[in-house]
C-alpha atoms as a PDB file:
ATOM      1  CA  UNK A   1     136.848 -80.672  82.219  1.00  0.00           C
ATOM      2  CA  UNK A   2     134.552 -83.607  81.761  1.00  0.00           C
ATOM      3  CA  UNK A   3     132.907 -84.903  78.740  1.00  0.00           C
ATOM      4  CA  UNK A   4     129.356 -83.514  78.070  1.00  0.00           C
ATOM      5  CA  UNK A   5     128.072 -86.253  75.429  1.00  0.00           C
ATOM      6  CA  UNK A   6     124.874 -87.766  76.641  1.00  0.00           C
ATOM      7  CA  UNK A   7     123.452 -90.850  74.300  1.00  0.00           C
ATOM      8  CA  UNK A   8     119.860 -91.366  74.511  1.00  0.00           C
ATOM      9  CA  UNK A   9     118.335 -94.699  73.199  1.00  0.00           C
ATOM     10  CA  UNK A  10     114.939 -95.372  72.545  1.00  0.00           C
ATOM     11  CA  UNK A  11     114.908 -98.835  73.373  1.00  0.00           C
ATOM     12  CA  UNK A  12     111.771-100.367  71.779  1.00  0.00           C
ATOM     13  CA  UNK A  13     113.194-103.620  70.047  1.00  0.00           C
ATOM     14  CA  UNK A  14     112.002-102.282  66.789  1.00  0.00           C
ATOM     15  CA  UNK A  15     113.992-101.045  63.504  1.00  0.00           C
ATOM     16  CA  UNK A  16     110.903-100.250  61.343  1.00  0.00           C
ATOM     17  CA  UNK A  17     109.103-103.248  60.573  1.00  0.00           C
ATOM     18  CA  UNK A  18     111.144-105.862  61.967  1.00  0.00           C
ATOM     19  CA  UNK A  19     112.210-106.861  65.860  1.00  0.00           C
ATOM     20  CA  UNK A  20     115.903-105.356  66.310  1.00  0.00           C
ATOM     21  CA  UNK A  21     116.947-109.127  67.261  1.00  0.00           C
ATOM     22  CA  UNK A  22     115.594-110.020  64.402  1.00  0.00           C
ATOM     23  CA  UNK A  23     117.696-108.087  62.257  1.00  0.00           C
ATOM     24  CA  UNK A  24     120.570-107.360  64.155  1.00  0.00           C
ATOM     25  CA  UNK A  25     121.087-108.258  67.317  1.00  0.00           C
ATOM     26  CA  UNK A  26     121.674-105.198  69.800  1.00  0.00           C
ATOM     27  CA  UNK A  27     121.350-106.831  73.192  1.00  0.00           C
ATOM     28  CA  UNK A  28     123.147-106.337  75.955  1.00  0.00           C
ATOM     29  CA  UNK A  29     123.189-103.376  74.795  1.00  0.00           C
ATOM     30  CA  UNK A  30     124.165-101.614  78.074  1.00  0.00           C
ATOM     31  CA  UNK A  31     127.506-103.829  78.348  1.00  0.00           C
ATOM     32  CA  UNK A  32     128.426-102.860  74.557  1.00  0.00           C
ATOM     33  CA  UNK A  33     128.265 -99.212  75.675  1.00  0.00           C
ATOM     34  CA  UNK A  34     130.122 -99.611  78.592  1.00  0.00           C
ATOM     35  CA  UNK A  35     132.517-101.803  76.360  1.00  0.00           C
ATOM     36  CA  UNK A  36     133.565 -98.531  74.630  1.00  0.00           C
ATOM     37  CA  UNK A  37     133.945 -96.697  78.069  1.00  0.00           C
ATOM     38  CA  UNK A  38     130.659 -95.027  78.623  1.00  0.00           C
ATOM     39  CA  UNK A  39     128.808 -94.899  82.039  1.00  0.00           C
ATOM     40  CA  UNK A  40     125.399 -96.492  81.390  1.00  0.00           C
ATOM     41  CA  UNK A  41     121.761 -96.060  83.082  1.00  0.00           C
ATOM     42  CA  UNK A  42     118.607 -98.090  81.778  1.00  0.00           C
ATOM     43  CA  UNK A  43     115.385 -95.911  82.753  1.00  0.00           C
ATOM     44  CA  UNK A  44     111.747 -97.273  81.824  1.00  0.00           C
ATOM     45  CA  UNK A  45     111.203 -94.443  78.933  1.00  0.00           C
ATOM     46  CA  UNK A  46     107.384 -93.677  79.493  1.00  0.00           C
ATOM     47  CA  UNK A  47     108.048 -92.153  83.257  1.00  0.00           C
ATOM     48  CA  UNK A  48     108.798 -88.802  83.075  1.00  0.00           C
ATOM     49  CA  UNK A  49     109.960 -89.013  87.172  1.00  0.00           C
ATOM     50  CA  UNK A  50     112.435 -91.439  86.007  1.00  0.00           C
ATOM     51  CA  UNK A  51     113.706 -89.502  83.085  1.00  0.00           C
ATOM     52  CA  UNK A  52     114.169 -86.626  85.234  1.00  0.00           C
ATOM     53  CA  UNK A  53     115.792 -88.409  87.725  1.00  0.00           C
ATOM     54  CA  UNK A  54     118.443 -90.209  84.809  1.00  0.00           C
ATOM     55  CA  UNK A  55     119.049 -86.272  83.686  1.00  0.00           C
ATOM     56  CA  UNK A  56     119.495 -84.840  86.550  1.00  0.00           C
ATOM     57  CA  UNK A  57     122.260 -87.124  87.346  1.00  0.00           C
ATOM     58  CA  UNK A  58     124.673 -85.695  84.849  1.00  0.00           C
ATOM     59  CA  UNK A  59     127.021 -86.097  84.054  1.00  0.00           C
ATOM     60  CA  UNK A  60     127.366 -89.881  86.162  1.00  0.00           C
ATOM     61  CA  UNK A  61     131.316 -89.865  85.852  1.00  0.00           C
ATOM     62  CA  UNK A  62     134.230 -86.587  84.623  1.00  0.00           C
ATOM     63  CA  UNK A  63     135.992 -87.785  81.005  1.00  0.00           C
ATOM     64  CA  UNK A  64     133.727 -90.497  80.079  1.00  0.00           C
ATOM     65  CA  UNK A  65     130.358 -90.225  77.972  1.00  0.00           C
ATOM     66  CA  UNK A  66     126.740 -91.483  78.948  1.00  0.00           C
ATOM     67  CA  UNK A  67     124.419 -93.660  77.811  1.00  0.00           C
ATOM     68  CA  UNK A  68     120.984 -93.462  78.661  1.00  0.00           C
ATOM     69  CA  UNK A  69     118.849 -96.488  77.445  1.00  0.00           C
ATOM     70  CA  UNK A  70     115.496 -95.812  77.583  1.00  0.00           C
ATOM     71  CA  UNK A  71     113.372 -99.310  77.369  1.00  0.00           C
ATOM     72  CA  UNK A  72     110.146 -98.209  75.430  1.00  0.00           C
ATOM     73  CA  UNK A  73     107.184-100.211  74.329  1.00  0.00           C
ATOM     74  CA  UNK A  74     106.355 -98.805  70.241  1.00  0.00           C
ATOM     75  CA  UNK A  75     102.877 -97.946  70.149  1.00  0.00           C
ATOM     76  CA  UNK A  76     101.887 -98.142  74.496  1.00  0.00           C
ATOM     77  CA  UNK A  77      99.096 -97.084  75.155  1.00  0.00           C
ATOM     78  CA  UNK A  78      97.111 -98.816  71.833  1.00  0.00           C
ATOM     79  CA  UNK A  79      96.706-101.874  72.075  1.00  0.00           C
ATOM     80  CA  UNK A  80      95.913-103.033  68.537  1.00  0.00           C
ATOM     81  CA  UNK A  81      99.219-101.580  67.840  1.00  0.00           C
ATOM     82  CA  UNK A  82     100.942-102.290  70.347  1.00  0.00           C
ATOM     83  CA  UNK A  83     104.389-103.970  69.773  1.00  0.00           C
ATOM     84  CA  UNK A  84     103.137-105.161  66.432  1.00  0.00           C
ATOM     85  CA  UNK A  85     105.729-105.393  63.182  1.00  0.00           C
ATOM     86  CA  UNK A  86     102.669-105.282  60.863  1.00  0.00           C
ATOM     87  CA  UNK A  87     101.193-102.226  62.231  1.00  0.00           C
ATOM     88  CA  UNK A  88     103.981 -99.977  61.722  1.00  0.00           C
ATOM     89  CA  UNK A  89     103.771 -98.682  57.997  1.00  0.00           C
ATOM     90  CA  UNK A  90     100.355 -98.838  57.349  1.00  0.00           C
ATOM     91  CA  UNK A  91      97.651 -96.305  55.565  1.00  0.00           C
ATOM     92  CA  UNK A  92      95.133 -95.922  58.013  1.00  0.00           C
ATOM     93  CA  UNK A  93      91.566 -95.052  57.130  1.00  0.00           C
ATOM     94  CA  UNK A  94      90.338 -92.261  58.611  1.00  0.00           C
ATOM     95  CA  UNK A  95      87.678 -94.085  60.397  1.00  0.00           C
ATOM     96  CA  UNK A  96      90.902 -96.456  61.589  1.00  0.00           C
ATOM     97  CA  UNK A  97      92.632 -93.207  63.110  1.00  0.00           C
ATOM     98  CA  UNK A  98      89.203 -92.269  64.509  1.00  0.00           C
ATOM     99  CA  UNK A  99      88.921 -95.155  66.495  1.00  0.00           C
ATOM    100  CA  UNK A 100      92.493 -95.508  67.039  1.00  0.00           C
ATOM    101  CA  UNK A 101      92.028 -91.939  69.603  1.00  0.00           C
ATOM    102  CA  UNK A 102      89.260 -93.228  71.380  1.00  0.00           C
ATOM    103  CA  UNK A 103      90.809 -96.479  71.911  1.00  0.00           C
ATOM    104  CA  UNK A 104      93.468 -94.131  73.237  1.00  0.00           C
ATOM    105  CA  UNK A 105      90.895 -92.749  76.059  1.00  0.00           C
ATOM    106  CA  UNK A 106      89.830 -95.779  76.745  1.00  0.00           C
ATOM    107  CA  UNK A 107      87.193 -97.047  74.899  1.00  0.00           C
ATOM    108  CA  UNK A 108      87.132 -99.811  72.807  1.00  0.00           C
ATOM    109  CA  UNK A 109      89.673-101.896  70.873  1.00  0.00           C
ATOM    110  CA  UNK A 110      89.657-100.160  67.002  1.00  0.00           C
ATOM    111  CA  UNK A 111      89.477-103.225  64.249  1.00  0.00           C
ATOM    112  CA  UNK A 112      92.001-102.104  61.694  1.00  0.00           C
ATOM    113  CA  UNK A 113      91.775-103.875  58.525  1.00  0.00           C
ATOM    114  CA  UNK A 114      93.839-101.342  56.215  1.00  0.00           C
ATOM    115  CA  UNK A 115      96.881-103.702  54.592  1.00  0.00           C
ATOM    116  CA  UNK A 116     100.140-102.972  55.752  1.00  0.00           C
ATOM    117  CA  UNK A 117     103.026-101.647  53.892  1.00  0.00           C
ATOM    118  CA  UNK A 118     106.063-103.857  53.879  1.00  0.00           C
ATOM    119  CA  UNK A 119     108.955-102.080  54.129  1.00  0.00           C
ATOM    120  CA  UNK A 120     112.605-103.873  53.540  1.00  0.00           C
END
């Protein structure tokens, strides 16, 4: 019988308000899983063709666990958010959030101005 654990990591170089390398350094973060005998697969984590495609593999080897790293990007899709420390815990306005969805469907850049929260 083979093992059934699957690890998923959402690999967006974040831990809350600080870069991951910043704070502790994770990378390569693939060899340290296959370091404690896991079979490994790095997917981009916004296709959902390539997610299925990492899942329907299962499981990739009998008696050893997986890892699947997903490489994210925190905040895609919004730009003025987009892989920015100082954007994470923040109070938005609700005219902020407003223009934070359209900028979502395409329209222009939202100007956020709402002070940011510093979290350590």
């Amino acid at each position: 019988m083979g093992y059934n654990l699957v690890v998923v990591v959402d690999r967006n170089e974040f831990q809350a308000n600080i870069r991951t390398e910043e704070l502790i350094p994770l990378e390569p973060l693939d060899a340290k899983f296959k370091a404690f005998g896991a079979e490994v697969t790095t997917v981009d984590g916004h296709s959902f063709p390539a997610l299925r495609e990492a899942f329907a593999k299962l499981p990739y080897a009998e008696k050893k666990p997986t890892a699947v790293i997903a490489r994210t990007v925190r905040g895609k899709g919004l730009p003025s958010i987009e892989r920015r420390a100082d954007r994470w815990f923040v109070n938005f306005t609700h005219d902020e959030i407003a223009a934070l969805l359209k900028e979502l469907h395409g329209e222009a850049q939202a100007k956020l101005t709402s002070e940011t929260l510093m979290v350590r």
